[in-house]
C-alpha atoms as a PDB file:
ATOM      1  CA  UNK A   1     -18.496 -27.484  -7.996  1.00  0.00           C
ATOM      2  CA  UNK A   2     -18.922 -27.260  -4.081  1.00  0.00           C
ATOM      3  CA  UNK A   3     -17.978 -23.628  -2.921  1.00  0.00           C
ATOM      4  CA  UNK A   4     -17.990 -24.084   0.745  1.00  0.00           C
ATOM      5  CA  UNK A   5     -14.280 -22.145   0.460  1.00  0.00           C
ATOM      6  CA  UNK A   6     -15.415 -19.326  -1.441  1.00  0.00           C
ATOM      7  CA  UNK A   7     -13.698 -16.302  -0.214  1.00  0.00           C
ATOM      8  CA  UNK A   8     -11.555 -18.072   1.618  1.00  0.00           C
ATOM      9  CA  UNK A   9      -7.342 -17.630   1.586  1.00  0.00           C
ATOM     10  CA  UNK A  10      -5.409 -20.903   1.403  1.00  0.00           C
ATOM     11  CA  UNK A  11      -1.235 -21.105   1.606  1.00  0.00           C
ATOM     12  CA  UNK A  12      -0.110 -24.493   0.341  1.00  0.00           C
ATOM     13  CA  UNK A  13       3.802 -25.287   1.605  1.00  0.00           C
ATOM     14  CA  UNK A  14       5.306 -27.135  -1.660  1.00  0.00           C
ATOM     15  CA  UNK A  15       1.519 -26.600  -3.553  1.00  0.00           C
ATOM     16  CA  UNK A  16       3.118 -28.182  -6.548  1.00  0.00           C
ATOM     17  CA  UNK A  17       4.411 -31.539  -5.340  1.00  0.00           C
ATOM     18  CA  UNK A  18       2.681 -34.806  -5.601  1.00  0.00           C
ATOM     19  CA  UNK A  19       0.711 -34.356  -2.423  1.00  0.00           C
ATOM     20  CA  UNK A  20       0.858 -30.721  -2.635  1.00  0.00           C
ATOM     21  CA  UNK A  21      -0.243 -30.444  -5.600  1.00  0.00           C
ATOM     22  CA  UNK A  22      -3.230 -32.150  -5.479  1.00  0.00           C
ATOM     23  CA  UNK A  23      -4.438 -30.374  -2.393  1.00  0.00           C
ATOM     24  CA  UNK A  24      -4.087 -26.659  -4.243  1.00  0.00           C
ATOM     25  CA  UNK A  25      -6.284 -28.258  -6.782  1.00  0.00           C
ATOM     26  CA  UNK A  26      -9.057 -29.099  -4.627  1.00  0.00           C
ATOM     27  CA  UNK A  27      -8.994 -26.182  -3.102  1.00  0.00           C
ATOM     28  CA  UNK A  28      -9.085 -24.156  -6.188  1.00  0.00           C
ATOM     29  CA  UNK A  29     -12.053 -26.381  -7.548  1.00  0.00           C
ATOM     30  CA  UNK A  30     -14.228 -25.366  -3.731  1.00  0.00           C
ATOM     31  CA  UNK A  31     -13.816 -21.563  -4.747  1.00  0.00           C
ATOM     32  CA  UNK A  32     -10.720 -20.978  -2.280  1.00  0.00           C
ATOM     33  CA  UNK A  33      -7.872 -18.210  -3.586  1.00  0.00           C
ATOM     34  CA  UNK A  34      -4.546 -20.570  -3.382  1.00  0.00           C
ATOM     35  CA  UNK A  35      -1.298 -19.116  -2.465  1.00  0.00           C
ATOM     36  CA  UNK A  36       1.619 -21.979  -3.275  1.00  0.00           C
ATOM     37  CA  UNK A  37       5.511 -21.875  -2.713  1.00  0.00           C
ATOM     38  CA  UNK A  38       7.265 -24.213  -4.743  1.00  0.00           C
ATOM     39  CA  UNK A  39      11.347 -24.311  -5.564  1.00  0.00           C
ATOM     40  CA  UNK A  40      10.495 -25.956  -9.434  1.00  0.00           C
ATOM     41  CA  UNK A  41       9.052 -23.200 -11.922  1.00  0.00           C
ATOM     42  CA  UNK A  42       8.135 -25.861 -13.937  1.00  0.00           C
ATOM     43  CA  UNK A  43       6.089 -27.625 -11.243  1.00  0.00           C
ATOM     44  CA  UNK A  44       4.273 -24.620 -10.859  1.00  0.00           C
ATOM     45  CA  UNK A  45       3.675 -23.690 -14.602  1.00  0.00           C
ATOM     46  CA  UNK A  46       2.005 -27.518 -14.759  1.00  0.00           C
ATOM     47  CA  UNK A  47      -0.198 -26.795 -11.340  1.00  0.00           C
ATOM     48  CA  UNK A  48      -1.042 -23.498 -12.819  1.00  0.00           C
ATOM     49  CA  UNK A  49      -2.085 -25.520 -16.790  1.00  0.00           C
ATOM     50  CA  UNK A  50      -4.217 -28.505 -14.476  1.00  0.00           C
ATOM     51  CA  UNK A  51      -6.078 -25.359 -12.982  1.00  0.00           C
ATOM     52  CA  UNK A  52      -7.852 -24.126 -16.207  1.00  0.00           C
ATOM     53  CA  UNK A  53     -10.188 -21.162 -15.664  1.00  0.00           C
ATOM     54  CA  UNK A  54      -9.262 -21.805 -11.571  1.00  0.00           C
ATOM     55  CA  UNK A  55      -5.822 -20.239 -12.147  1.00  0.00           C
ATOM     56  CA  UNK A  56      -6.964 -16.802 -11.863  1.00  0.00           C
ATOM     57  CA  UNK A  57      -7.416 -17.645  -7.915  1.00  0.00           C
ATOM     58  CA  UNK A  58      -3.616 -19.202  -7.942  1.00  0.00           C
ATOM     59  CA  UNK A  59      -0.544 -17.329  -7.000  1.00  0.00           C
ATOM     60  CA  UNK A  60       3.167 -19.059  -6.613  1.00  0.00           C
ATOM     61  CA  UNK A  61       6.182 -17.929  -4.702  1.00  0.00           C
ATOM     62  CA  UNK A  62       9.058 -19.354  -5.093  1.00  0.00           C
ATOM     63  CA  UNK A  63      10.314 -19.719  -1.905  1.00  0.00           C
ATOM     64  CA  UNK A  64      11.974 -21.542   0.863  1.00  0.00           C
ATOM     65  CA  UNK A  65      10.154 -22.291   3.753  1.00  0.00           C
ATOM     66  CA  UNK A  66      13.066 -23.191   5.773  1.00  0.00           C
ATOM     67  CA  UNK A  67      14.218 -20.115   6.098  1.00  0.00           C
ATOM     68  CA  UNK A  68      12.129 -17.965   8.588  1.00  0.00           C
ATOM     69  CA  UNK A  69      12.644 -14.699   7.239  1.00  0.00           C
ATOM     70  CA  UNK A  70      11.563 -15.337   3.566  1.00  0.00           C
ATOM     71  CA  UNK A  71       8.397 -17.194   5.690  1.00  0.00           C
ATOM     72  CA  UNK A  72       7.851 -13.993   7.189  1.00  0.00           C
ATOM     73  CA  UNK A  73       7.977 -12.448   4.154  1.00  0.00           C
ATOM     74  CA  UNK A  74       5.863 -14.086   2.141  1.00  0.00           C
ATOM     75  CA  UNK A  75       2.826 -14.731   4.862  1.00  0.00           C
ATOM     76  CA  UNK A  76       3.001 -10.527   5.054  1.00  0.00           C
ATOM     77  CA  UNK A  77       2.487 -10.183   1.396  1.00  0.00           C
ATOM     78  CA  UNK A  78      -0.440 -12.852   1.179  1.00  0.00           C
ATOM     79  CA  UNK A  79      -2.253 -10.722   4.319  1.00  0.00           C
ATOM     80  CA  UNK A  80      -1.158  -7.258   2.566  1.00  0.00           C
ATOM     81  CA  UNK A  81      -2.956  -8.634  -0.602  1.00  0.00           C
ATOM     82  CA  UNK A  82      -5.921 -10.295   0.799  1.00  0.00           C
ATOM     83  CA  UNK A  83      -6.108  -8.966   4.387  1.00  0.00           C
ATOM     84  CA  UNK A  84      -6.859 -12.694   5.540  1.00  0.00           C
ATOM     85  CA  UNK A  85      -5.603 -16.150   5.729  1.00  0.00           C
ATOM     86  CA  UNK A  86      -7.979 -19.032   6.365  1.00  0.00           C
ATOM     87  CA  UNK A  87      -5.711 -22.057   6.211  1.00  0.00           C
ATOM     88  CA  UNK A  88      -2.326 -23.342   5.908  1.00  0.00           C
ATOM     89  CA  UNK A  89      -1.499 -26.725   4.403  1.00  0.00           C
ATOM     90  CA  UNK A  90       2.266 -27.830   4.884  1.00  0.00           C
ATOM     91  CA  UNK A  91       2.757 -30.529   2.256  1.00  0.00           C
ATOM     92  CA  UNK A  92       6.651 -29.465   2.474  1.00  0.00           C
ATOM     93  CA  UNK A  93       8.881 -32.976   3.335  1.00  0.00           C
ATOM     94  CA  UNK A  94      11.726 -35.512   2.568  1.00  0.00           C
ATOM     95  CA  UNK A  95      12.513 -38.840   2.647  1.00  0.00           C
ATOM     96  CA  UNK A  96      15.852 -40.454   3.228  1.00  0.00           C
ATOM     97  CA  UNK A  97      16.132 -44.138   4.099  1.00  0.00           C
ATOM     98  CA  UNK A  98      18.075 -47.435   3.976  1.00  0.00           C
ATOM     99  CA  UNK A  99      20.906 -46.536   5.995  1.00  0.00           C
ATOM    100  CA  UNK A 100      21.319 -47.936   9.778  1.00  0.00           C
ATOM    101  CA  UNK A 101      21.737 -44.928  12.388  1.00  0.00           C
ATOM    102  CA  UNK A 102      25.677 -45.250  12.703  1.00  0.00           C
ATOM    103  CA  UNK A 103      26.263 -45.374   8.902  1.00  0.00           C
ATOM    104  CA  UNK A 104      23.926 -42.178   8.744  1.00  0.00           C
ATOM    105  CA  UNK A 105      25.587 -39.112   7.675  1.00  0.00           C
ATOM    106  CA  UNK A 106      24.764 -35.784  10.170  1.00  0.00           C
ATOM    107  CA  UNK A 107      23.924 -33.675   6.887  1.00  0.00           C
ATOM    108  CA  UNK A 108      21.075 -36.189   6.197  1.00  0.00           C
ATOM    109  CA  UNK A 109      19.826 -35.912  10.092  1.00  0.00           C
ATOM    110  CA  UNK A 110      20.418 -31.994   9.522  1.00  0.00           C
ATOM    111  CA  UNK A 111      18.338 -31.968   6.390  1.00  0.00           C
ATOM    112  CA  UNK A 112      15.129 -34.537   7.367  1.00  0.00           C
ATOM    113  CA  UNK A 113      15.203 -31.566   9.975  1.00  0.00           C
ATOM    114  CA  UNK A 114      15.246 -28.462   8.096  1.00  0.00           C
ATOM    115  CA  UNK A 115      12.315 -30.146   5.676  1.00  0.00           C
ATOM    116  CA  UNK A 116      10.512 -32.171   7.697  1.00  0.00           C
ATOM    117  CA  UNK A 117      10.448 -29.919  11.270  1.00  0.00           C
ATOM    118  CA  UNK A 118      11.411 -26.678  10.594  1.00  0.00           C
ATOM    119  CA  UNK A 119       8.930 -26.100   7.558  1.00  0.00           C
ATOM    120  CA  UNK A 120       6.387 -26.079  10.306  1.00  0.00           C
ATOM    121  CA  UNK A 121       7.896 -24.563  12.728  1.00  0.00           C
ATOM    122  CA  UNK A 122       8.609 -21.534  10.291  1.00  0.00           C
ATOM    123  CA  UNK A 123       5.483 -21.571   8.789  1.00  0.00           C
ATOM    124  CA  UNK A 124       3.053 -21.666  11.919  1.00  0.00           C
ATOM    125  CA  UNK A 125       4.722 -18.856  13.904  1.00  0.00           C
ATOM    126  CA  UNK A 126       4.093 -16.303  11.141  1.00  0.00           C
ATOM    127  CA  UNK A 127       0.380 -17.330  10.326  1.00  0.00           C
ATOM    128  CA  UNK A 128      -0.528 -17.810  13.853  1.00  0.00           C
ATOM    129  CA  UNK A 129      -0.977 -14.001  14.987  1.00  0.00           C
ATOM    130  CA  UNK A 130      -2.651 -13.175  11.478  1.00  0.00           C
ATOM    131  CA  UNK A 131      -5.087 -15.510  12.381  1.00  0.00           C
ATOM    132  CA  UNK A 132      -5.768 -15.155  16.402  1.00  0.00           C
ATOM    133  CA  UNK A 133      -6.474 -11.793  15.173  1.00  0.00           C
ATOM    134  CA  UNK A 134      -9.790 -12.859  13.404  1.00  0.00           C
ATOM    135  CA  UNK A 135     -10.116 -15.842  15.503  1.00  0.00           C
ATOM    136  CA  UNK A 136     -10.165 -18.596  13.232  1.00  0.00           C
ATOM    137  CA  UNK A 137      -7.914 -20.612  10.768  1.00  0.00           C
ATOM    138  CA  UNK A 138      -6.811 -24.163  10.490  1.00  0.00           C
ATOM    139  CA  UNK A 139      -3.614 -25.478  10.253  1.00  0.00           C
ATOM    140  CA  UNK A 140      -2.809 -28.871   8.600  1.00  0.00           C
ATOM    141  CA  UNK A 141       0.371 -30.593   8.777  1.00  0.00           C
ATOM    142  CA  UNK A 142       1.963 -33.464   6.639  1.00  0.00           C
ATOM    143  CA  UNK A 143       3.826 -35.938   9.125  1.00  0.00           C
ATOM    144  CA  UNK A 144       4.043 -39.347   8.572  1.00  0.00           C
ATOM    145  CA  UNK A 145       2.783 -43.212   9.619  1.00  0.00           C
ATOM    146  CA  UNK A 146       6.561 -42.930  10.340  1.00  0.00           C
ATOM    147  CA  UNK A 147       6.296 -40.530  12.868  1.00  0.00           C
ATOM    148  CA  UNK A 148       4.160 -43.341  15.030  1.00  0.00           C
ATOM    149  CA  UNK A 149       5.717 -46.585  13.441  1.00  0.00           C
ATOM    150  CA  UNK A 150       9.659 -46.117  13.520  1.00  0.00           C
ATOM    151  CA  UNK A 151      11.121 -48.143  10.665  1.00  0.00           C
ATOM    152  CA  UNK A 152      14.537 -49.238  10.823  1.00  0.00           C
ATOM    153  CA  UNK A 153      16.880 -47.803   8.321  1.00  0.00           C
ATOM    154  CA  UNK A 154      14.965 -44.133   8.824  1.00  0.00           C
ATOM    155  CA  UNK A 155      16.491 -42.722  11.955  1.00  0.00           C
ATOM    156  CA  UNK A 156      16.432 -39.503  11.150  1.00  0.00           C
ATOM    157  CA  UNK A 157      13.557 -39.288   8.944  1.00  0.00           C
ATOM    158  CA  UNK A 158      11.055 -40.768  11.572  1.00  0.00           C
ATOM    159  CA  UNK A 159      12.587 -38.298  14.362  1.00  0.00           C
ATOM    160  CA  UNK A 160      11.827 -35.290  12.167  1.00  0.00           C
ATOM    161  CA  UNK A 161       8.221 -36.557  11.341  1.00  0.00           C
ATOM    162  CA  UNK A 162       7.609 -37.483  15.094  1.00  0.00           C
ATOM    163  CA  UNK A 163       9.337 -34.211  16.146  1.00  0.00           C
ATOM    164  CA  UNK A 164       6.912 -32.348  13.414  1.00  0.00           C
ATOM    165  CA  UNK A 165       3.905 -34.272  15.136  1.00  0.00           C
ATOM    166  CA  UNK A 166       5.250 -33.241  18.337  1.00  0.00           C
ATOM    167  CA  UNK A 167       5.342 -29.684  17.607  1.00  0.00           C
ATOM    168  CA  UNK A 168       1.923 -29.480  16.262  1.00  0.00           C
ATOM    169  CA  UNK A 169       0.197 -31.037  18.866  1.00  0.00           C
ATOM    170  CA  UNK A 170       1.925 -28.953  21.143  1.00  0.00           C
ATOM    171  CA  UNK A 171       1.015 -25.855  19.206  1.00  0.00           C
ATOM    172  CA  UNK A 172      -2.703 -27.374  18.971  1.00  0.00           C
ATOM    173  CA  UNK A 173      -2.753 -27.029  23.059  1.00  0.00           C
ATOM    174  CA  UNK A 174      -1.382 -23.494  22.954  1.00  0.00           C
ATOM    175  CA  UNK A 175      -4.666 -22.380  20.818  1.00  0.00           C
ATOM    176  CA  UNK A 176      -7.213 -24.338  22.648  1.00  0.00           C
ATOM    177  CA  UNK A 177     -10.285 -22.371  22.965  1.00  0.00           C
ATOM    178  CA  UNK A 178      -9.032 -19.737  20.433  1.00  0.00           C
ATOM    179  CA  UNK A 179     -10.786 -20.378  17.689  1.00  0.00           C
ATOM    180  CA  UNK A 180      -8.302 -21.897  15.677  1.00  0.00           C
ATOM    181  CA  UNK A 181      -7.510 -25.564  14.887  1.00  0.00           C
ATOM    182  CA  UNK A 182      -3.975 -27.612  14.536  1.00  0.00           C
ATOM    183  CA  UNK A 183      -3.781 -31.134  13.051  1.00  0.00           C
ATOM    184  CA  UNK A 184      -1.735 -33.626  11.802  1.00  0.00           C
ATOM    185  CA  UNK A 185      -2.074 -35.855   9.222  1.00  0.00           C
ATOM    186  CA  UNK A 186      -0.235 -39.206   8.792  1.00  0.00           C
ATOM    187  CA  UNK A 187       0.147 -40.852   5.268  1.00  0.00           C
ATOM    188  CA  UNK A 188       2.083 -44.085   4.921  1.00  0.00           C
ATOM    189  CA  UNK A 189       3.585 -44.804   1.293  1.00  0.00           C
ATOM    190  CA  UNK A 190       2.065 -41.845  -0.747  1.00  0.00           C
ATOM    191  CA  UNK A 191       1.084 -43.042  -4.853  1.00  0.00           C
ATOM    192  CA  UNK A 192       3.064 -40.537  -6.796  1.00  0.00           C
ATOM    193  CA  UNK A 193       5.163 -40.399  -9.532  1.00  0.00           C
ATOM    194  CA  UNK A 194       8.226 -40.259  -7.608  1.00  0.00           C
ATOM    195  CA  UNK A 195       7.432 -43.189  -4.997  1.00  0.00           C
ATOM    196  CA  UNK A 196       6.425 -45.639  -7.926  1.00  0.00           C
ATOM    197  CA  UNK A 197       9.771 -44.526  -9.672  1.00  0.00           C
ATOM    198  CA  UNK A 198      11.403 -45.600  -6.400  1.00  0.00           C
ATOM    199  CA  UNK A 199       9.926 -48.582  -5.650  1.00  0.00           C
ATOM    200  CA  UNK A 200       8.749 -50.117  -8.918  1.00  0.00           C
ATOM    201  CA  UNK A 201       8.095 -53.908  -7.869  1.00  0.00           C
ATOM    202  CA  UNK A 202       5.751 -52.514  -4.929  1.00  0.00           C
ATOM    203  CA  UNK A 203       1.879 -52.638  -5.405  1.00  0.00           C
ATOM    204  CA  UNK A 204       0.482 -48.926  -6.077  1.00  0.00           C
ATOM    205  CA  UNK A 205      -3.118 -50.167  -5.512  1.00  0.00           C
ATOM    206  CA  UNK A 206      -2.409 -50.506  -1.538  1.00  0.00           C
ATOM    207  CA  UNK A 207      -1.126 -46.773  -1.823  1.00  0.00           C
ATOM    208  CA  UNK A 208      -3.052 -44.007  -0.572  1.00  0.00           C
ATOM    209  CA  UNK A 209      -4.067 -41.270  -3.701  1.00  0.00           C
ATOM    210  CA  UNK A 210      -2.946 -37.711  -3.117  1.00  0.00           C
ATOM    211  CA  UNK A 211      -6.643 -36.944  -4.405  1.00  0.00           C
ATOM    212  CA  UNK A 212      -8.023 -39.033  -1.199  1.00  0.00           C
ATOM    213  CA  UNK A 213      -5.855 -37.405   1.157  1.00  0.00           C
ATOM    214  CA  UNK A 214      -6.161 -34.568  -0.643  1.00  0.00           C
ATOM    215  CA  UNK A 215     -10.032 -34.325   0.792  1.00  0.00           C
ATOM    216  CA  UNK A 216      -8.837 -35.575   3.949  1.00  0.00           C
ATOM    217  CA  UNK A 217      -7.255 -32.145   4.232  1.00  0.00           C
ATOM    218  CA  UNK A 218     -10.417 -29.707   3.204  1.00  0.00           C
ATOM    219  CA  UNK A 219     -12.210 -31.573   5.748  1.00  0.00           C
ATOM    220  CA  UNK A 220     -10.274 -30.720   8.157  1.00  0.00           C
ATOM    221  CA  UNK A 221      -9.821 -27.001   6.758  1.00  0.00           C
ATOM    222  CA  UNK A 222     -13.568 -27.101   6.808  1.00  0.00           C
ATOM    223  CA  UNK A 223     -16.509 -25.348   9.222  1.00  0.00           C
ATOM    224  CA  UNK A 224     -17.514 -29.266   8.716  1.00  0.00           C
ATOM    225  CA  UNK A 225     -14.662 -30.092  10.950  1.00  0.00           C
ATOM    226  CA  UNK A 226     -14.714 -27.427  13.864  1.00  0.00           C
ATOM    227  CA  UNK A 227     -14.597 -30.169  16.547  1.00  0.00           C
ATOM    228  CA  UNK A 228     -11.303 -31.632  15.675  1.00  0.00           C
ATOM    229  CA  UNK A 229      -8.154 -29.810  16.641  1.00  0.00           C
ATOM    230  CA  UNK A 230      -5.253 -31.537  17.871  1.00  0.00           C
ATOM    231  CA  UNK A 231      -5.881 -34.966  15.927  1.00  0.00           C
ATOM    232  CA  UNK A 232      -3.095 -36.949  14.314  1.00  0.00           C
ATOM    233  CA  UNK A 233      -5.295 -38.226  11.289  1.00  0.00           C
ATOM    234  CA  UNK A 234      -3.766 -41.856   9.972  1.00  0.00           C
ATOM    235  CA  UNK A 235      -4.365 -42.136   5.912  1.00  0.00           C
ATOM    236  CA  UNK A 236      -2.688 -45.303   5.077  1.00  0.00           C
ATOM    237  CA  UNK A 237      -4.950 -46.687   2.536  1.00  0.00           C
ATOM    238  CA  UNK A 238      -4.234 -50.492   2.572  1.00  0.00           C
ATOM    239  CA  UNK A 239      -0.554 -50.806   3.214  1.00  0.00           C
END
């Protein structure tokens, strides 16, 4: 087992999802102390079974990452317990889809928002000063090939995922020089349980594993990755 996060203090936005959780995993397996939020105790109480002996090094809060205050909240406790954060992951999203703009209703736009662009927003304003403080940290971002490649019938979900790129790269030129990195990182169909549930007839071997991406991400966590900041990373797999 590689250890090259040993020490290190890891928040995972929705560490229990399909994407998310795989990412919490590898990070547990490289020596890393996880922090997760999730909104499904059961989610969690699977990610914390798959993590064997690792789940000593796990902690979950259930918690919404919309909301600022409870973001605040939580990123205080994490720093009160552990003095340090090393990276954020935000695997926090939502899809919606197959409706043409004017049929769209604003609630949808309103939540593709809140999950997709707000999550981010939220979450890198209160682990920014924690880590400017020690001068490093790396944030990692889920968008989307969507927020590049603007499907019809996804108005509002490509706007939020090109707003969340926005925002990132943005915040990526704001800590230039400061010794801590911002990317993005753009999956296209992702092969979970949910997506093959959704679209049964499609071919899952042209998906993208949350396991591949998954490393995708610690790379770019890593000391191995120190040159990249501000990258939109495309994982598309074959589709």
């Amino acid at each position: 087992m590689s250890e090259r996060f040993s020490g290190n203090v890891a928040l995972v936005a929705g560490g229990t999802g399909g994407l998310g959780r795989a990412v919490s995993l590898a990070f547990l397996q490289e020596g890393a102390q996880v922090a997760v939020t999730y909104r499904n105790q059961e989610e969690f109480d699977a990610l914390n079974l798959a993590a064997g002996a690792n789940g000593s090094r796990l902690a979950g809060h259930a918690t919404d990452v919309t909301d600022e205050a409870a973001v605040n909240r939580l990123v205080g406790k994490i720093l009160a317990g552990h003095g340090r954060l090393d990276a954020l992951v935000n695997t926090v999203g939502g899809y919606a889809g197959g409706t043409q703009l004017w049929d769209l209703e604003t609630g949808v736009l309103d939540q593709m928002l809140a999950l997709n662009l707000r999550s981010g927003y939220a979450l890198s304003r209160a682990v920014v000063p924690a880590m400017l403080k020690r001068k490093r940290g790396a944030i990692v971002n889920i968008a989307a090939k969507a927020a590049l490649d603007h499907p019809g019938g996804a108005a509002a979900y490509a706007a939020s995922k090109a707003a969340a790129l926005a925002l990132l790269d943005s915040l990526a030129a704001d800590l230039k020089g400061s010794g801590v990195r911002v990317n993005s990182v753009l999956p296209s169909i992702i092969d979970t349980g949910a997506n093959r549930k959704a679209m049964p007839k499609a071919d899952f071997a042209l998906w993208p594993k949350p396991e591949d991406i998954a490393r995708v991400i610690l790379f770019l966590c890593s000391d191995d990755a120190k040159v990249i900041h501000g990258a939109a990373i495309p994982v598309y797999g074959d589709s």
